[in-house]
Protein backbone atom coordinates (compact mmCIF):
# COMPACT_ATOMS: atom_id res chain seq x y z
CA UNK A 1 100.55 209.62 98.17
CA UNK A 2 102.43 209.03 101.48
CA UNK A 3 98.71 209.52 103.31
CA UNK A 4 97.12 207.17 100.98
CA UNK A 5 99.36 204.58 101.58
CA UNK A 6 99.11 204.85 105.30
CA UNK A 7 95.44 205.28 105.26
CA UNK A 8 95.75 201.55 102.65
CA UNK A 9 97.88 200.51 105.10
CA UNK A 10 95.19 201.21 108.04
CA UNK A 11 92.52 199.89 106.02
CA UNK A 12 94.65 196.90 105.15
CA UNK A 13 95.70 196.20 109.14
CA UNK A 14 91.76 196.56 110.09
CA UNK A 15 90.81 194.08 106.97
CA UNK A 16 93.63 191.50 108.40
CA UNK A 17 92.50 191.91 112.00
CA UNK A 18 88.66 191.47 111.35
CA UNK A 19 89.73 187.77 109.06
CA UNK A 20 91.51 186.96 112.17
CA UNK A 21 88.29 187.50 114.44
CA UNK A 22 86.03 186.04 111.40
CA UNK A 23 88.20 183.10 111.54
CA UNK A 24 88.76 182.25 114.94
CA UNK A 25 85.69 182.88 115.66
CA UNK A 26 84.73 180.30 113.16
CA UNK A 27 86.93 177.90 114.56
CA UNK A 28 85.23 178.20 118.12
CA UNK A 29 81.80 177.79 116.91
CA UNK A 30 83.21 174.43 114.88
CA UNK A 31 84.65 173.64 118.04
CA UNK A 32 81.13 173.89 119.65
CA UNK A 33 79.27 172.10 116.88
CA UNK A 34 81.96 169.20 117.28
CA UNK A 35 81.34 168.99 121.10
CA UNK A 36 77.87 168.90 120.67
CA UNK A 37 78.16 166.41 117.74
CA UNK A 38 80.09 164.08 120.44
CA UNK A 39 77.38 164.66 123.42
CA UNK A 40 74.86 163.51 120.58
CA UNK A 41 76.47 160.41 119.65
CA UNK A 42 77.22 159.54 123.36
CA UNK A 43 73.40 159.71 124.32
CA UNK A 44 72.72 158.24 121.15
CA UNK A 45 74.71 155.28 122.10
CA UNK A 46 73.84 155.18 125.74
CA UNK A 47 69.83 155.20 124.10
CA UNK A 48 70.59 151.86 121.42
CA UNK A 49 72.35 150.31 124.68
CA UNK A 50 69.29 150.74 126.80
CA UNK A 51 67.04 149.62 123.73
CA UNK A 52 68.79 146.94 123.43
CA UNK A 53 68.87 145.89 127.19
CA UNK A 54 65.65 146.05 127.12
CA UNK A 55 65.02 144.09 123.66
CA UNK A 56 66.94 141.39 125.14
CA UNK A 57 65.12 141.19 128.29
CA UNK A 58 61.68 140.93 126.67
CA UNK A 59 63.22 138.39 124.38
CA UNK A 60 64.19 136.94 127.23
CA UNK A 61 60.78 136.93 129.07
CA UNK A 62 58.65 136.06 125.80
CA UNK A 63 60.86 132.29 125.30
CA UNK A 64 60.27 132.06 128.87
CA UNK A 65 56.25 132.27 128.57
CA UNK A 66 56.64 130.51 125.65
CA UNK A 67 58.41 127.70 127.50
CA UNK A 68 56.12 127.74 130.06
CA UNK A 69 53.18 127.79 127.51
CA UNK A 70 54.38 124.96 126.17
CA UNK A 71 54.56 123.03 129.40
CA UNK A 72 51.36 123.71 129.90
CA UNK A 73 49.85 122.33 126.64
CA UNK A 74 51.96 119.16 126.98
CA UNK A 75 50.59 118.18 130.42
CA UNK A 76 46.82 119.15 128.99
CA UNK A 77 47.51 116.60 126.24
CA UNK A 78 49.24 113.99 128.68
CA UNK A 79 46.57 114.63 130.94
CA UNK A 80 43.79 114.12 128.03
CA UNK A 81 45.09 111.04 126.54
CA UNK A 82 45.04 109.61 130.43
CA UNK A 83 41.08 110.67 130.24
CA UNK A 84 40.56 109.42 126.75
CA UNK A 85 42.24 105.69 128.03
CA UNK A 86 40.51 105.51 130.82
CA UNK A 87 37.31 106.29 129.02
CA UNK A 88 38.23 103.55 126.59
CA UNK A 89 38.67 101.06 129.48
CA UNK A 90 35.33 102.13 130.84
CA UNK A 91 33.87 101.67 127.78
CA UNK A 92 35.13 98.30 127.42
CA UNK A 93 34.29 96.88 130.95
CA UNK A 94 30.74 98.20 129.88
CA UNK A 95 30.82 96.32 126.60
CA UNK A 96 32.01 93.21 128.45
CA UNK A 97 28.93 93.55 131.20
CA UNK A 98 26.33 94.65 128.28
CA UNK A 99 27.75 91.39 126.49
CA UNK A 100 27.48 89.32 129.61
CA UNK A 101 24.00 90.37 130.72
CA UNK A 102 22.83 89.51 127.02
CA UNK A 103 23.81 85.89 127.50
C-alpha cells in the first residue's frame, strides 16, 4: 500500500508539475498574442492616420481646382457678355448707317 501511495504520490507531483508548464506556458503565448494584438492596432492606427492625411489633402486639392474652375468659368462668362455687348453696339451703329443710307 505504502508503494502505491508513493508511486500516486509521484504520479500526482508529475500531473501538478506538467499543469504548471501547461499553464504558464499558456500564459506566455497569451502574452504573445496580446503583444501582437497591440503592434496590430498601432499600425492599424498609424494606416487610418495616413489615410486620412491623405483624404484631407486631396479634399484639399479638389476645392482648390474647383475654386479655380470656377474662376475660370466666371471670367469666360464676364468675358462673353463683354463680346455679346459689343456685338449689340455693332449691330446697332450698323442699323443706324443701314437706316441712314436708306434715306
Amino acid at each position: 500500500v505504502e508503494t502505491l501511495r508513493k508511486d500516486f504520490e509521484a504520479h500526482r507531483s508529475r500531473m501538478q508539475a506538467d499543469l504548471a508548464d501547461v499553464r504558464n506556458s499558456f500564459y506566455e503565448q497569451r502574452q504573445k498574442v496580446q503583444g501582437l494584438e497591440l503592434q496590430m492596432d498601432v499600425k492599424l492606427n498609424s494606416s487610418m492616420n495616413e489615410f486620412r492625411t491623405m483624404h484631407s489633402q486631396m479634399i484639399g486639392s479638389m476645392d482648390s481646382l474647383t475654386s479655380r474652375v470656377e474662376d475660370a468659368v466666371s471670367k469666360m462668362d464676364s468675358n462673353l457678355k463683354a463680346f455679346s455687348d459689343r456685338l449689340e453696339a455693332i449691330d446697332t451703329v450698323v442699323q443706324t448707317k443701314v437706316i441712314h443710307a436708306g434715306r
